[in-house]
Protein backbone atom coordinates (compact mmCIF):
# COMPACT_ATOMS: atom_id res chain seq x y z
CA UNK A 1 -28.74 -23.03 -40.18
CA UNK A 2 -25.63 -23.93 -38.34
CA UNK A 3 -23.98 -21.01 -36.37
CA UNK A 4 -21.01 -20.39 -33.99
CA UNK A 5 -20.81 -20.37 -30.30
CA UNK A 6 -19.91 -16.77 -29.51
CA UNK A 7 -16.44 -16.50 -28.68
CA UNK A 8 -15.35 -19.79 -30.68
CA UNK A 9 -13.06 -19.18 -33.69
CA UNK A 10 -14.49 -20.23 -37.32
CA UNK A 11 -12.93 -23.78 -38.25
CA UNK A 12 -10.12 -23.61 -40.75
CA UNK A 13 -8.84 -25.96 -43.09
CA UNK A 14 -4.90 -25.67 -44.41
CA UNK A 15 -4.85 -25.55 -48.20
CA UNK A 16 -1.25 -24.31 -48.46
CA UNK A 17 2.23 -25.69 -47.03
CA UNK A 18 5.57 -24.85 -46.97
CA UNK A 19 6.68 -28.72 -46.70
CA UNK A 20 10.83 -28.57 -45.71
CA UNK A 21 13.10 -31.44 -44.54
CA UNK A 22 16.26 -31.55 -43.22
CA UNK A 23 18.13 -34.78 -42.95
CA UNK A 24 21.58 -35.51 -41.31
CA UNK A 25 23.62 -38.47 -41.63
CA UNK A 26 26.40 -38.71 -39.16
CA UNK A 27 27.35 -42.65 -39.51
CA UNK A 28 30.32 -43.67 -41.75
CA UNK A 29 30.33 -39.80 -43.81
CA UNK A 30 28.41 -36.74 -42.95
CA UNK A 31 25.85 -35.92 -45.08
CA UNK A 32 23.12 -33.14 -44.67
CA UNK A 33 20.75 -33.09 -47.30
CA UNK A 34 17.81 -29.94 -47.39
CA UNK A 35 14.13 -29.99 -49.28
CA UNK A 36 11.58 -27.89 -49.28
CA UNK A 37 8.61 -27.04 -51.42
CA UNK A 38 4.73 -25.58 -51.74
CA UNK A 39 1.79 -28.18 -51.77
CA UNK A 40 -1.45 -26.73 -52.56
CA UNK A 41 -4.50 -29.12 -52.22
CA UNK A 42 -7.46 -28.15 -54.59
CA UNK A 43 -10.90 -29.92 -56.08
CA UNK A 44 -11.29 -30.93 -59.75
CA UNK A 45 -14.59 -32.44 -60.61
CA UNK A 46 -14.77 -34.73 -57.74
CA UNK A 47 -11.14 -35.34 -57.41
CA UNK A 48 -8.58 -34.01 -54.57
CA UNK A 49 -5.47 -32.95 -56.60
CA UNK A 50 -2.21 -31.90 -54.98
CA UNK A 51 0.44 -29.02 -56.99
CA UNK A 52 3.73 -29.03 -56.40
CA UNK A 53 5.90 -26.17 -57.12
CA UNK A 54 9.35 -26.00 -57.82
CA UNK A 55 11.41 -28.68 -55.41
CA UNK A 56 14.20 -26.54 -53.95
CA UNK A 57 17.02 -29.89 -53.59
CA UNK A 58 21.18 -29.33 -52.02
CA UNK A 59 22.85 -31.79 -50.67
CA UNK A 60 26.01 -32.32 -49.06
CA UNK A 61 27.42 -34.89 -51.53
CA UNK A 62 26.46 -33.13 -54.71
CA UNK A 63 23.79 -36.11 -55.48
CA UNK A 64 20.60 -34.11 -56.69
CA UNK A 65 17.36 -36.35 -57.69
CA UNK A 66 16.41 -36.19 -61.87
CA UNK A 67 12.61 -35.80 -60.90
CA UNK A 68 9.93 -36.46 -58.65
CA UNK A 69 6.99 -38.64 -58.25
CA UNK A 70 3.80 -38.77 -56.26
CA UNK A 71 2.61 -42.25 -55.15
CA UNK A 72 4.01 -44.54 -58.00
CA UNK A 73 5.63 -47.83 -58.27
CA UNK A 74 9.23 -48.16 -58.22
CA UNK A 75 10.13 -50.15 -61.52
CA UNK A 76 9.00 -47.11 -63.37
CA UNK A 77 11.80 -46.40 -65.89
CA UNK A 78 10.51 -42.93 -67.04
CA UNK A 79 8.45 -40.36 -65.27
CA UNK A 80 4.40 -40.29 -65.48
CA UNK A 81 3.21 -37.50 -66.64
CA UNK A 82 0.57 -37.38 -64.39
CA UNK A 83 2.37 -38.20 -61.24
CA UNK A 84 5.61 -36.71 -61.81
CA UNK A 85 7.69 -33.38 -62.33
CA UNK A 86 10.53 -33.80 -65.43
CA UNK A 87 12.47 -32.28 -63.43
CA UNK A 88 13.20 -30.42 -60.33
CA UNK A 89 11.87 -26.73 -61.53
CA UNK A 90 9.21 -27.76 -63.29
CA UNK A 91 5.35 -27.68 -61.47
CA UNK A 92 3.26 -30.60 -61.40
CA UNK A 93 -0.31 -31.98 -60.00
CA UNK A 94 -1.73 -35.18 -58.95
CA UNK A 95 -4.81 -36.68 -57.97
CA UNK A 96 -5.65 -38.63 -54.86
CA UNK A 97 -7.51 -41.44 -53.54
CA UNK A 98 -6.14 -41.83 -50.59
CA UNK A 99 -5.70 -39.41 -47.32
CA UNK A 100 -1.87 -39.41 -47.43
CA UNK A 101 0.78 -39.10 -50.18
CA UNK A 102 4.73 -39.85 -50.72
CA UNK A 103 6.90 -38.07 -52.58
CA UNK A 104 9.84 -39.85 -54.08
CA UNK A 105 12.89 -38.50 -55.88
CA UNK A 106 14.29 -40.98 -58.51
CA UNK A 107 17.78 -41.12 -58.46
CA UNK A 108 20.91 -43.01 -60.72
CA UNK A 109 19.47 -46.40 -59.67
CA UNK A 110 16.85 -45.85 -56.59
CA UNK A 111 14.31 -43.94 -55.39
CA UNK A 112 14.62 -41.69 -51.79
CA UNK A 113 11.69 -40.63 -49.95
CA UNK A 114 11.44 -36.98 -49.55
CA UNK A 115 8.26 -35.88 -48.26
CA UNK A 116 5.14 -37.73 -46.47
CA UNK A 117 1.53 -36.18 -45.53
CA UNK A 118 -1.21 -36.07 -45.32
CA UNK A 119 -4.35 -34.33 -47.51
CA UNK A 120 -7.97 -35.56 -47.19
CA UNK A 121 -11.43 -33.83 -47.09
CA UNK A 122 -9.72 -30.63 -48.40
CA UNK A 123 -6.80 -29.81 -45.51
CA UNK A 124 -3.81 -30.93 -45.11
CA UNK A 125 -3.27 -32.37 -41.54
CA UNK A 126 -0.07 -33.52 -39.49
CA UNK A 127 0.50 -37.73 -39.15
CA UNK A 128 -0.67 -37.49 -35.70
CA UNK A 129 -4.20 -36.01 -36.51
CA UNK A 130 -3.74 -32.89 -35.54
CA UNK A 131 -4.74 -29.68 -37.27
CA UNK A 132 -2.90 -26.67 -38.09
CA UNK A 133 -4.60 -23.28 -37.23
CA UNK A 134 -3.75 -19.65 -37.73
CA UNK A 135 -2.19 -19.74 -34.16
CA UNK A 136 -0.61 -22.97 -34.63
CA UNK A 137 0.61 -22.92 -38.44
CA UNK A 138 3.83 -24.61 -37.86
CA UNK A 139 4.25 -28.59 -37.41
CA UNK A 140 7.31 -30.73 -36.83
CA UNK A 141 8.92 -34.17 -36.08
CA UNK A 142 12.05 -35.52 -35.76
CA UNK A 143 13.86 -39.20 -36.39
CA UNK A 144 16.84 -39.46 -34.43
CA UNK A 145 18.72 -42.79 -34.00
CA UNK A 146 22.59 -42.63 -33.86
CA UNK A 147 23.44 -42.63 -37.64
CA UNK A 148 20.64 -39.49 -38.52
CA UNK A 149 18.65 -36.58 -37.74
CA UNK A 150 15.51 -36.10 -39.63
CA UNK A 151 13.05 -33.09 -38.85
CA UNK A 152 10.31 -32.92 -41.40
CA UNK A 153 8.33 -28.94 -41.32
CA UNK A 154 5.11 -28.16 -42.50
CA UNK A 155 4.40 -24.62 -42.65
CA UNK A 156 0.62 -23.44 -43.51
CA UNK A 157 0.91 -20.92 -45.62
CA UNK A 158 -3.01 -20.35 -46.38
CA UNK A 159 -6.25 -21.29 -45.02
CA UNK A 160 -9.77 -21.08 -45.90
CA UNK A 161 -13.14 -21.26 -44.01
CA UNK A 162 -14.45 -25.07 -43.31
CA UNK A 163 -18.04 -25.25 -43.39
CA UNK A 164 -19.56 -25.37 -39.93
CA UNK A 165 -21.52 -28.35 -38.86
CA UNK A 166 -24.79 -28.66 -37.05
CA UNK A 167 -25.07 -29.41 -33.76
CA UNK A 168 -25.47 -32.91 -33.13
CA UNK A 169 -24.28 -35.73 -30.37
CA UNK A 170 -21.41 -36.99 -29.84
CA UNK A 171 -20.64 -40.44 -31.16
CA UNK A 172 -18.36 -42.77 -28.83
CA UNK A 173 -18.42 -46.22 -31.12
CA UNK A 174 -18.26 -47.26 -34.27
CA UNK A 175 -18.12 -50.07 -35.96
CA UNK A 176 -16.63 -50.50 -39.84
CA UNK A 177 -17.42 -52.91 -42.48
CA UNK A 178 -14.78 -53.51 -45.25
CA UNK A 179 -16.20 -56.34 -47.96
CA UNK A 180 -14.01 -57.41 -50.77
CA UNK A 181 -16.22 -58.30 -54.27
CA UNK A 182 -15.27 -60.09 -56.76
CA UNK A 183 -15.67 -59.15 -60.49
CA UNK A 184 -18.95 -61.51 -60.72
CA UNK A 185 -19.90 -59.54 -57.84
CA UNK A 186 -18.95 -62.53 -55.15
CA UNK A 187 -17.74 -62.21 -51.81
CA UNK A 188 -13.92 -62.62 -51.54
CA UNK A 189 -13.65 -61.07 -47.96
CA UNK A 190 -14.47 -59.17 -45.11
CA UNK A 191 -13.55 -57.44 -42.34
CA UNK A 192 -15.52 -55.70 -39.30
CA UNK A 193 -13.45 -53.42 -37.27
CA UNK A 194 -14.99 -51.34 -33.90
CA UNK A 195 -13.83 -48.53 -32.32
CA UNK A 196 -14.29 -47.08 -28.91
CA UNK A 197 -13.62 -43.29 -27.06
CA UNK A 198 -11.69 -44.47 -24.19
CA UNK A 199 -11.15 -41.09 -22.62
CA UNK A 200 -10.96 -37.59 -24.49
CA UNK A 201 -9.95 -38.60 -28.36
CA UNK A 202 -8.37 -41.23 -27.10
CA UNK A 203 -9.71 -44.86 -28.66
CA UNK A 204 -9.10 -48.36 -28.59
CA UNK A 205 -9.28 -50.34 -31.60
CA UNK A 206 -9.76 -54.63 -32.67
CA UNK A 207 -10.70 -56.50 -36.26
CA UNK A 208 -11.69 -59.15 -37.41
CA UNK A 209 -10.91 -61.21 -41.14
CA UNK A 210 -13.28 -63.67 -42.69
CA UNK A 211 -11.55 -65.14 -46.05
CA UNK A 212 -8.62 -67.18 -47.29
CA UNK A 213 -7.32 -68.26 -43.70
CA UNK A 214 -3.33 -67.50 -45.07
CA UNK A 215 -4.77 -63.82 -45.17
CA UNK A 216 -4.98 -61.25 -42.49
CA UNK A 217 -5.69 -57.87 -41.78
CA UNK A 218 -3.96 -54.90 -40.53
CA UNK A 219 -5.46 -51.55 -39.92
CA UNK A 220 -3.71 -48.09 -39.24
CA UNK A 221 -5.24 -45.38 -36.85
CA UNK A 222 -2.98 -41.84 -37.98
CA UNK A 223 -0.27 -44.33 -38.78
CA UNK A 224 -0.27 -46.49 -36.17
CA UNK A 225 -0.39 -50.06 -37.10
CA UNK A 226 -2.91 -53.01 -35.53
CA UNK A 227 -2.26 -56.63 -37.14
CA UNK A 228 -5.53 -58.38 -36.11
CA UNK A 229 -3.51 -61.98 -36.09
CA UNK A 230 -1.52 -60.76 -33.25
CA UNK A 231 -3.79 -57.71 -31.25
CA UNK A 232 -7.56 -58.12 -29.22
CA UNK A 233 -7.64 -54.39 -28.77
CA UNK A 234 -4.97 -51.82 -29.88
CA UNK A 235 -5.00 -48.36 -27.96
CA UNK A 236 -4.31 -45.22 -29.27
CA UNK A 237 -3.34 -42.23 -27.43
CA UNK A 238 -4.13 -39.16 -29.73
CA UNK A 239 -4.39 -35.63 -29.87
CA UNK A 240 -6.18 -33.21 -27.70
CA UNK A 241 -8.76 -30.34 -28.89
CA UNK A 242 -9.58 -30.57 -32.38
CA UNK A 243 -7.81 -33.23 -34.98
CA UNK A 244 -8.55 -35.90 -37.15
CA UNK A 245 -8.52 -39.56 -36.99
CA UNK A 246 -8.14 -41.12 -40.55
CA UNK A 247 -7.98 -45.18 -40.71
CA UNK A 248 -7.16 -47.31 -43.48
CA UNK A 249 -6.24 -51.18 -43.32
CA UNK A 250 -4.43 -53.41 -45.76
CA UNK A 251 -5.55 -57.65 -46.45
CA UNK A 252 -2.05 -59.07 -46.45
CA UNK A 253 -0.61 -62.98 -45.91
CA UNK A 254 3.18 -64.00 -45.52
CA UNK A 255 5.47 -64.30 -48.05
CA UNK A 256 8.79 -65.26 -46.93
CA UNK A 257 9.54 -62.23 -44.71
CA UNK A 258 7.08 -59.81 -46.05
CA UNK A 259 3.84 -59.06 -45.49
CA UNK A 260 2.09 -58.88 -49.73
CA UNK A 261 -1.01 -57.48 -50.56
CA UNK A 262 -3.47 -54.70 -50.91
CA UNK A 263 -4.60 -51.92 -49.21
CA UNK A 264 -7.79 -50.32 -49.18
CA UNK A 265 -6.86 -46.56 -48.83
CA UNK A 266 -9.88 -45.23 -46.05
CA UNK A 267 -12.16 -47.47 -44.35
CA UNK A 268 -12.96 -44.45 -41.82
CA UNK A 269 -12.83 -40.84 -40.68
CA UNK A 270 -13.51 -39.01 -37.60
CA UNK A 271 -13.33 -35.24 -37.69
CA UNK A 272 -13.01 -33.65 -34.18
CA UNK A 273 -14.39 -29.89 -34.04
CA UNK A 274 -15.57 -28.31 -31.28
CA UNK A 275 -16.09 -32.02 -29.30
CA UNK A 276 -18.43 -33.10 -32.08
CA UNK A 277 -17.57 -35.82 -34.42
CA UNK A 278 -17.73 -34.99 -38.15
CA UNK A 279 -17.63 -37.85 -40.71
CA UNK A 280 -16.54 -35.01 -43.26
CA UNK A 281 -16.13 -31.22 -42.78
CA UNK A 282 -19.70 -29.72 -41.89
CA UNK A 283 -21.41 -33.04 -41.25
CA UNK A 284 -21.69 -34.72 -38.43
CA UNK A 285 -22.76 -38.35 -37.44
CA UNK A 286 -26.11 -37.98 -36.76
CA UNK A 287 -28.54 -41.05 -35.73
CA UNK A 288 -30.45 -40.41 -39.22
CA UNK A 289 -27.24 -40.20 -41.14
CA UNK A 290 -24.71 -42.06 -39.18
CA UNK A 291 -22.57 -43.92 -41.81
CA UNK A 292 -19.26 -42.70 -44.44
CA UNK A 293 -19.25 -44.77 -47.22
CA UNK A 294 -16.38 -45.45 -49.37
CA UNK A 295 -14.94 -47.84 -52.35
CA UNK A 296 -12.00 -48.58 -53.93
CA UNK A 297 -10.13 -50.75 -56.51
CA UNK A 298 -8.38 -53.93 -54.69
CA UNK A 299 -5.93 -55.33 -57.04
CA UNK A 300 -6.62 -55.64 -60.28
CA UNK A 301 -9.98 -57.01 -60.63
CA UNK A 302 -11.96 -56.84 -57.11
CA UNK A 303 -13.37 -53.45 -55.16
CA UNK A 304 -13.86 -52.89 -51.54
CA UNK A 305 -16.69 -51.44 -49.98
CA UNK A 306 -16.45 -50.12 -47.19
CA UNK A 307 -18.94 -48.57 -44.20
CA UNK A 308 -17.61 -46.79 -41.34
CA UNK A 309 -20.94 -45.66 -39.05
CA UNK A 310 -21.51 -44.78 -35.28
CA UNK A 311 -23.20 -47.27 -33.42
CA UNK A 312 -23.38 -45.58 -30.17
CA UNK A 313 -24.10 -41.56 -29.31
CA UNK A 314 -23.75 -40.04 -25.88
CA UNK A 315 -26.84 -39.05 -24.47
CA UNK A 316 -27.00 -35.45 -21.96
């Protein structure tokens, strides 16, 4: 039966957030516009859902958003039900596939981003990986060029026990393997990606793409981008202490100046608690059960499968 160290605090996860932003425009008119909200993160069936309460909205230039939406596409002309509030005061819930979610208010004619986050494995986590605690419940960052000031808050407003793992070694490599199937059940594509512990939580990253050779990959370690056209190795310098390292990748080619494609929403986790790696809350990579598995739609008739597993454990 797993059991504490004496003298090491029970693992938390954040179920609750006071989620505010504050943006400032200085350039050609001042602006300041203030948001702020509760998330709550909760299971149904096998589903992660998100709530939203009521979205408290002012704004310098009287413009106030008609409602918001969770994760959609932006030619919507009416608001989904099941991703969107009808308006401001009115509660809503949505489910999630992947580890992060935007929130969008639709205006007279476009759409404004105005909240990001992240909520996997049943926490809510900062973009950098790190965790909030009971002695840390407060997160911020700021965007500052000369036309704006933006300093998004996250405020944990309730936590709950995580499960503790077992003890097990430490993993330092992995390796993940993303395939792309076809409807017949045919290879479109793959991808291998491996990942290293360079030092601490810190990791270096590199993938490969086998497939349509106008296609390439990119993969994202807490946000951070890696094309693999244009990288070997990518490095990341990340948190210290506890955290977690979510990464996700997208199978994109060039159209004009864009990159178009899909993205497959989690190719790979790495919970950090007490120096051991978890592949989920309370489990552990383990040499007997050393892989996450995952799959998702890609596009609209393929899947990706995905297998993110250690391939390397420190030894004592």
């Amino acid at each position: 039966m797993p059991c504490l160290t004496a003298g090491v605090d029970p693992p938390q996860l954040c179920t609750s957030i006071r989620a505010t932003k504050i943006e400032e425009y200085f350039g050609t008119g001042y602006n300041t516009i203030r948001v702020s909200m509760n998330l709550t993160i909760f299971k149904f069936g096998d589903q992660t859902w998100i709530s939203v309460g009521k979205v408290d909205y002012t704004s310098d230039d009287g413009r106030i958003p008609d409602y918001i939406c969770a994760n959609v596409p932006f030619d919507i002309n009416v608001p989904d039900p099941q991703k969107c509030s009808p308006n401001l005061g009115t509660t809503f819930a949505f489910s999630l596939q992947e580890p992060y979610f935007y929130l969008h208010g639709h205006f007279n004619g476009y759409w404004d981003e105005i909240f990001f986050g992240y909520a996997d494995d049943g926490t809510f986590s900062n973009s950098d990986g790190t965790l909030m605690t009971p002695a840390q419940p407060t997160y911020s960052t700021t965007f500052s060029n000369r036309n704006s000031n933006i300093v998004d808050t996250q405020n944990c407003t309730s936590f709950t026990s995580a499960p503790i793992a077992p003890k097990a070694p430490r993993c330092k490599s992995f390796e993940s393997k993303t395939e792309i199937l076809n409807s017949d059940n045919s290879t479109y594509a793959t991808s291998i990606g491996n990942y290293n512990f360079i030092g601490g939580n810190n990791i270096n990253a590199k993938a490969n793409f086998t497939g349509s050779s106008d296609y390439f990959v990119i993969f994202w370690v807490n946000g951070s981008p890696c094309e693999s056209k244009y990288h070997n190795y990518c490095n990341y310098q990340l948190f210290d202490g506890d955290g977690k390292i979510i990464i996700f990748s997208s199978i994109v080619k060039f159209v004009g100046s864009e990159d178009k494609g899909n993205a497959i929403p989690l190719i790979g986790r790495i919970i950090i608690r007490n120096n051991e790696t978890l592949m989920a809350e309370g489990i552990p990579f383990t040499p007997s059960n050393a892989c996450l598995y995952t799959s998702f739609k890609f596009g609209d008739t393929q899947i990706s499968k995905n297998q993110f597993c250690c391939t390397e454990f420190e030894t004592a």
